[in-house]
C-alpha atoms as a PDB file:
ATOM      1  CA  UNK A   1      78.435  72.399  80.584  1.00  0.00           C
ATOM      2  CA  UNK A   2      76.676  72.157  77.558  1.00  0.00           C
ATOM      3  CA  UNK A   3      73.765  74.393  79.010  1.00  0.00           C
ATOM      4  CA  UNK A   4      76.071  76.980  79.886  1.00  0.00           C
ATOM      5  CA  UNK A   5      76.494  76.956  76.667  1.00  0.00           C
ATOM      6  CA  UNK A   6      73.403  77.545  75.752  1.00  0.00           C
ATOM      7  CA  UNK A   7      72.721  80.634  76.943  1.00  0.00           C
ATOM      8  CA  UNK A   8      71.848  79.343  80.551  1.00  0.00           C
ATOM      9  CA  UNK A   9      74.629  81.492  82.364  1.00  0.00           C
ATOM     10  CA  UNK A  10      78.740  81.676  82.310  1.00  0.00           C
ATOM     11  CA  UNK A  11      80.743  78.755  82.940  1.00  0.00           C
ATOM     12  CA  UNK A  12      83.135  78.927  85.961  1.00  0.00           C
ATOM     13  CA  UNK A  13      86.196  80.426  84.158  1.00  0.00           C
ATOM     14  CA  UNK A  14      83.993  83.009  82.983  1.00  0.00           C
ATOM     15  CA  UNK A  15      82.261  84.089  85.798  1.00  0.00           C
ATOM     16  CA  UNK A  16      85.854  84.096  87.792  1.00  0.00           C
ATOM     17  CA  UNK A  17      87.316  86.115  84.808  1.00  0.00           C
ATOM     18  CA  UNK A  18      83.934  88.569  85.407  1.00  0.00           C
ATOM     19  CA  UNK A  19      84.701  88.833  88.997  1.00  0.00           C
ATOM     20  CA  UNK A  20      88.380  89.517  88.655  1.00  0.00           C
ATOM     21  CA  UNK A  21      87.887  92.037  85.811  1.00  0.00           C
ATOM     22  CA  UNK A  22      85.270  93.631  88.493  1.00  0.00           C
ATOM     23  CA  UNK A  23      87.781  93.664  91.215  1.00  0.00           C
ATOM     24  CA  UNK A  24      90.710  95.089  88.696  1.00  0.00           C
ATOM     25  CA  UNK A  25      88.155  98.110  88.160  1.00  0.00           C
ATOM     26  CA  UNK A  26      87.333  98.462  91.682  1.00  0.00           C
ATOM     27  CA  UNK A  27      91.171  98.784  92.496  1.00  0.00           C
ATOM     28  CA  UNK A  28      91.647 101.606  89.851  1.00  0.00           C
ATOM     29  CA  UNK A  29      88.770 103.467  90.776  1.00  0.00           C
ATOM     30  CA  UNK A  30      90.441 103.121  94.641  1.00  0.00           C
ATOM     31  CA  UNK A  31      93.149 104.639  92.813  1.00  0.00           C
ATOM     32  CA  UNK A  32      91.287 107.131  91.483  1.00  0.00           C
ATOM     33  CA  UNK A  33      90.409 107.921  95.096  1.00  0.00           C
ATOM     34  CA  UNK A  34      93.616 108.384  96.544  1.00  0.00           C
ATOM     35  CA  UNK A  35      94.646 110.673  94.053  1.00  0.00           C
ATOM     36  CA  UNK A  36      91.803 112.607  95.286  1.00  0.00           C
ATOM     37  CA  UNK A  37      92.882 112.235  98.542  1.00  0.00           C
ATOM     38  CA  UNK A  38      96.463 112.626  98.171  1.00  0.00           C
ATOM     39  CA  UNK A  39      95.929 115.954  96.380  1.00  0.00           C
ATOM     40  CA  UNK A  40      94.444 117.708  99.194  1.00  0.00           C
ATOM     41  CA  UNK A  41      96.581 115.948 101.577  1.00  0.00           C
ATOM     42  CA  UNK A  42      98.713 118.288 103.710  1.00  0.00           C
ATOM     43  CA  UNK A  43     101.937 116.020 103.040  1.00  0.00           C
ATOM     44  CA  UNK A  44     105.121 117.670 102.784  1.00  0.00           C
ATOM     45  CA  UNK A  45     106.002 115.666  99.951  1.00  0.00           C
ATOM     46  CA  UNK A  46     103.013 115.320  97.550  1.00  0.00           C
ATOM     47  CA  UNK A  47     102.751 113.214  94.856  1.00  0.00           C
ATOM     48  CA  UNK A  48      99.833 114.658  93.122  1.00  0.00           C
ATOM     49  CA  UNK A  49      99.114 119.061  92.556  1.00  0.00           C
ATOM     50  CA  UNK A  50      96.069 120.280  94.289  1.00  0.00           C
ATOM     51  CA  UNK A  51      94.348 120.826  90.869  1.00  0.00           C
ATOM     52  CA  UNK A  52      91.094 119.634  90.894  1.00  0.00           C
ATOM     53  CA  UNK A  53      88.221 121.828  92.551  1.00  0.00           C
ATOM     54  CA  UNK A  54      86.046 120.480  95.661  1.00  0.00           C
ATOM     55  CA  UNK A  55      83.034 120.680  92.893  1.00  0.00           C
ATOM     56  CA  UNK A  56      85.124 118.218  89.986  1.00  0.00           C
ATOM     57  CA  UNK A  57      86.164 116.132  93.166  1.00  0.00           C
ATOM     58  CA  UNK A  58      82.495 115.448  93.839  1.00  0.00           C
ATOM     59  CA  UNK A  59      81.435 114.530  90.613  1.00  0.00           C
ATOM     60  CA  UNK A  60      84.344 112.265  90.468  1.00  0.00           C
ATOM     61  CA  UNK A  61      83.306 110.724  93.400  1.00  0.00           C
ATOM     62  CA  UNK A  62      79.908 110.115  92.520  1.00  0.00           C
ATOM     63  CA  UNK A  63      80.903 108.534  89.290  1.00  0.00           C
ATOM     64  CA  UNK A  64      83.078 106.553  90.953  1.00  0.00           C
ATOM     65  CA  UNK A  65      80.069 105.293  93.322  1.00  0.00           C
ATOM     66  CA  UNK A  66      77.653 104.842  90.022  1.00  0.00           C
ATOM     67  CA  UNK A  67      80.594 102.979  88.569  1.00  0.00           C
ATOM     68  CA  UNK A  68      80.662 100.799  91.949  1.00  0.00           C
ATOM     69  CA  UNK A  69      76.897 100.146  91.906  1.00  0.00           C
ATOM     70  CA  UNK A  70      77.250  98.793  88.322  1.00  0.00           C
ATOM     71  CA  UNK A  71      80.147  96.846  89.367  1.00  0.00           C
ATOM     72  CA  UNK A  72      77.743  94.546  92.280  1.00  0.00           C
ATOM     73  CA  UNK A  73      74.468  95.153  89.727  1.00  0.00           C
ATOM     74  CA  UNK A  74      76.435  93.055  86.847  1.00  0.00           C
ATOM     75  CA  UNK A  75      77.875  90.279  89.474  1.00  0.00           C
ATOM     76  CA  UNK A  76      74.510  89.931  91.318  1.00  0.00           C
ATOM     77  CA  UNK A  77      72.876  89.478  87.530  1.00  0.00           C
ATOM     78  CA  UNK A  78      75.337  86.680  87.157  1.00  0.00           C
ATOM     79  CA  UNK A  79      75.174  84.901  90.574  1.00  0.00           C
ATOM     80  CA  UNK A  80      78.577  85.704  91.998  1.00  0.00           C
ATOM     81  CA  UNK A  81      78.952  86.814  95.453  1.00  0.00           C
ATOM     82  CA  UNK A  82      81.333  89.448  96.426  1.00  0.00           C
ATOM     83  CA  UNK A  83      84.406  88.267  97.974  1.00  0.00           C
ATOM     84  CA  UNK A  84      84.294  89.337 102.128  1.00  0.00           C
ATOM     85  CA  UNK A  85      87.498  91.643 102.975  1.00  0.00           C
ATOM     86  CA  UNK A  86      90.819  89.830 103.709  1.00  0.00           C
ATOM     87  CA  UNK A  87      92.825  92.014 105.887  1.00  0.00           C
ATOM     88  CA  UNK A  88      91.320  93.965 108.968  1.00  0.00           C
ATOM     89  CA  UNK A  89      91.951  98.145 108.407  1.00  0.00           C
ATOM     90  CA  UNK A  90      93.555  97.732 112.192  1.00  0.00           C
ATOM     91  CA  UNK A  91      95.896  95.499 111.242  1.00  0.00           C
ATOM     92  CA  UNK A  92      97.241  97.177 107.736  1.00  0.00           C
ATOM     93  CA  UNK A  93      97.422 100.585 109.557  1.00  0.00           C
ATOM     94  CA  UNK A  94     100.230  98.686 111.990  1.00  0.00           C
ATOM     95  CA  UNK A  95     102.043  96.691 109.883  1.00  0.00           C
ATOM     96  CA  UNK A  96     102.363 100.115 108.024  1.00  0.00           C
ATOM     97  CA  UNK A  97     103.308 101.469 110.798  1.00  0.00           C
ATOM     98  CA  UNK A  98     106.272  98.973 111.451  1.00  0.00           C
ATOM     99  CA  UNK A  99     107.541  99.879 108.500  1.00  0.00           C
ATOM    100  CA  UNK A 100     107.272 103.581 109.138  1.00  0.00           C
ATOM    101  CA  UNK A 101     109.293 102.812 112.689  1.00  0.00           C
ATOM    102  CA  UNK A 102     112.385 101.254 110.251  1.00  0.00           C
ATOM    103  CA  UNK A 103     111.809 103.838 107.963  1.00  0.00           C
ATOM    104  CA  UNK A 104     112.792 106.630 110.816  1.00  0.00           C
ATOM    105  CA  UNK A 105     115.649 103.799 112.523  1.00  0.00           C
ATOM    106  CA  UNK A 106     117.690 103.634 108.550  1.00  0.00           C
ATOM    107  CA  UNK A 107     118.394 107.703 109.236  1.00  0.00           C
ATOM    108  CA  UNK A 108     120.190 106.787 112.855  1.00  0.00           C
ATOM    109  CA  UNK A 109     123.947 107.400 112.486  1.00  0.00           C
ATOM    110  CA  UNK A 110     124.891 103.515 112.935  1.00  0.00           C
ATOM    111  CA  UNK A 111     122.549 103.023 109.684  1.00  0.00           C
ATOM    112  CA  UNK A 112     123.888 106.115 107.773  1.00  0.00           C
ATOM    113  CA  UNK A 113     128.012 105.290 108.085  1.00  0.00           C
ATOM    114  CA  UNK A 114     127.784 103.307 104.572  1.00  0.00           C
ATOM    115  CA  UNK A 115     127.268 107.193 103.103  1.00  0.00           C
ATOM    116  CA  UNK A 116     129.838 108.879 104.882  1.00  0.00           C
ATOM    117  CA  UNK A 117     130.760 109.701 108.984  1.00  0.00           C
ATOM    118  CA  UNK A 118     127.725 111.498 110.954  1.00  0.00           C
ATOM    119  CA  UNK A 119     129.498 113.989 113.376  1.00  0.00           C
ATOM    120  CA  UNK A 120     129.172 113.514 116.386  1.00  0.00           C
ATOM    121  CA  UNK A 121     126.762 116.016 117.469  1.00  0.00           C
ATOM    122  CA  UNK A 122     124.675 115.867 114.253  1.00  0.00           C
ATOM    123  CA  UNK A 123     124.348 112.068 115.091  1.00  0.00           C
ATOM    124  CA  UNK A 124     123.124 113.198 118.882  1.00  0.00           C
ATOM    125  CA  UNK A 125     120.696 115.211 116.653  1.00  0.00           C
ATOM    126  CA  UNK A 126     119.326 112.356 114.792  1.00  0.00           C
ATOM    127  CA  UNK A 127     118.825 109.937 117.469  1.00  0.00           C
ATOM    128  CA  UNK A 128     116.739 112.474 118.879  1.00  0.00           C
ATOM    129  CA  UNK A 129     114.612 113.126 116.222  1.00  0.00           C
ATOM    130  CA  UNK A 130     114.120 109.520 115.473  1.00  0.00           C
ATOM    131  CA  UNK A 131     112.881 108.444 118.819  1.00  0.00           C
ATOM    132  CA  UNK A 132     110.528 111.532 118.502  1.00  0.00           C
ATOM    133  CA  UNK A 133     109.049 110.364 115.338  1.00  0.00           C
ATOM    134  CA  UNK A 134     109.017 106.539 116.272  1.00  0.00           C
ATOM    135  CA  UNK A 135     107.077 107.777 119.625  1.00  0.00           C
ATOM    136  CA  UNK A 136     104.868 109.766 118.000  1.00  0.00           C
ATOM    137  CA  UNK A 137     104.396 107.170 115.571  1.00  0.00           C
ATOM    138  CA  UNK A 138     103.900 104.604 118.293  1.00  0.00           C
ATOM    139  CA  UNK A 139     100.707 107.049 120.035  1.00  0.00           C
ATOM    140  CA  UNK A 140      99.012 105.436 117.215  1.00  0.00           C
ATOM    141  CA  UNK A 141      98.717 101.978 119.044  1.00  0.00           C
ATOM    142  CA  UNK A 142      95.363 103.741 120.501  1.00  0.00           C
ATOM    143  CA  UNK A 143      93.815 101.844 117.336  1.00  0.00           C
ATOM    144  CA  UNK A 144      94.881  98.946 118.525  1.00  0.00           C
ATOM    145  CA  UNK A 145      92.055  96.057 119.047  1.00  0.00           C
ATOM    146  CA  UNK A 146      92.901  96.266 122.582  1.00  0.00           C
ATOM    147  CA  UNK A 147      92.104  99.968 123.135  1.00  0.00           C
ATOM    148  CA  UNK A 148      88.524 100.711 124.492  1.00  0.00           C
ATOM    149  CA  UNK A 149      87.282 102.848 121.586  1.00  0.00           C
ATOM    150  CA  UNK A 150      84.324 104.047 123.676  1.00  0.00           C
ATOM    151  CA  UNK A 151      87.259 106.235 125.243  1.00  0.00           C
ATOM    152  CA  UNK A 152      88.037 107.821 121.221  1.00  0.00           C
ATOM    153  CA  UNK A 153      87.055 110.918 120.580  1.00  0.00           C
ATOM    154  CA  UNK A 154      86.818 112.875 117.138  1.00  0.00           C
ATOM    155  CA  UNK A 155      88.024 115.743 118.505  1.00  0.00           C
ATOM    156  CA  UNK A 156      91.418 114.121 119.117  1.00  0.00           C
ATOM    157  CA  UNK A 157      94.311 116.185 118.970  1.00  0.00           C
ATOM    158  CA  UNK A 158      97.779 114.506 117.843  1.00  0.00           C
ATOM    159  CA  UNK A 159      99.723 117.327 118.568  1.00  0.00           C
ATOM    160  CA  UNK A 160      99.122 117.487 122.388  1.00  0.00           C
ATOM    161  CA  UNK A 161     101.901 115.483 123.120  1.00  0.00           C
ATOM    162  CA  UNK A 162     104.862 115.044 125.984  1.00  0.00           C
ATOM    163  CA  UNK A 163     106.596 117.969 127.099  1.00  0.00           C
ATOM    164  CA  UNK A 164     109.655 115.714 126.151  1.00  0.00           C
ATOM    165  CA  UNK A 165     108.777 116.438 122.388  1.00  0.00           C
ATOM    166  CA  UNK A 166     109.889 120.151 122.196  1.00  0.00           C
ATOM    167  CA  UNK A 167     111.275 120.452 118.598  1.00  0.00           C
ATOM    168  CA  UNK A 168     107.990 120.896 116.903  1.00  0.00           C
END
């Protein structure tokens, strides 16, 4: 202890106080990202205005990756390895989508009586439109671990779907 101290290096509180102050900058400048993201995103309810030009988005971006560099240059100086990942991308992507599927089930008619009667044909409606969103929602289970991605293509195309799905 006493040679930490001394100039020899941080003691374990710091370096864990380094590392989580390095990981809390990390997650804004992941922020930082999907703001970039989310303002060019084609959503129909965006969070963010498409103000910032592809040229500022780039230099953003690169900052962002000097910033990261920095960020493993000053743990590496210290000695602290980089925590590996916790959660697989596969995995997030379907819980998310689980909660998607109940997002589209709370609009059936049975979930929206606490707000008033659905008529009867608007609740026919509904129903419809939810199973078409929870199956198109479900096509995404060609991530799944147990899909043969040599069979994925870039070039896939989400809207070829059933004939069955002839709202859109």
């Amino acid at each position: 202890m006493d040679d930490e101290r001394e100039g020899q290096g941080l003691n374990p509180f710091q370096r864990r106080h380094l590392l989580t102050s390095c990981q809390y900058a990390d997650k804004l400048l992941s922020e930082i990202e999907s703001v970039l993201v989310a303002s060019q995103s084609k959503s129909p309810f965006p969070r963010f205005k498409p103000d910032i030009s592809p040229a500022q988005a780039k230099v953003v971006q690169d900052y962002i990756a000097r910033m990261r560099a920095q960020l493993v240059r000053i743990l590496a100086s210290q000695g602290i390895p980089i925590p590996a990942p916790m959660f697989g991308s596969v995995h997030s992507i379907r819980v998310t989508l689980g909660f998607v599927d109940i997002a589209f089930d709370e609009v059936r008619a049975k979930r929206m009586v606490g707000y008033g009667e659905v008529a009867p044909g608007v609740a026919t409606e509904m129903s419809g439109l939810v199973d078409e969103m929870q199956g198109i929602a479900s096509r995404l289970e060609l991530i799944s671990p147990k899909a043969n991605p040599a069979t994925w293509s870039s070039d896939y195309d989400a809207w070829s779907r059933p004939a069955t799905i002839s709202r859109w």
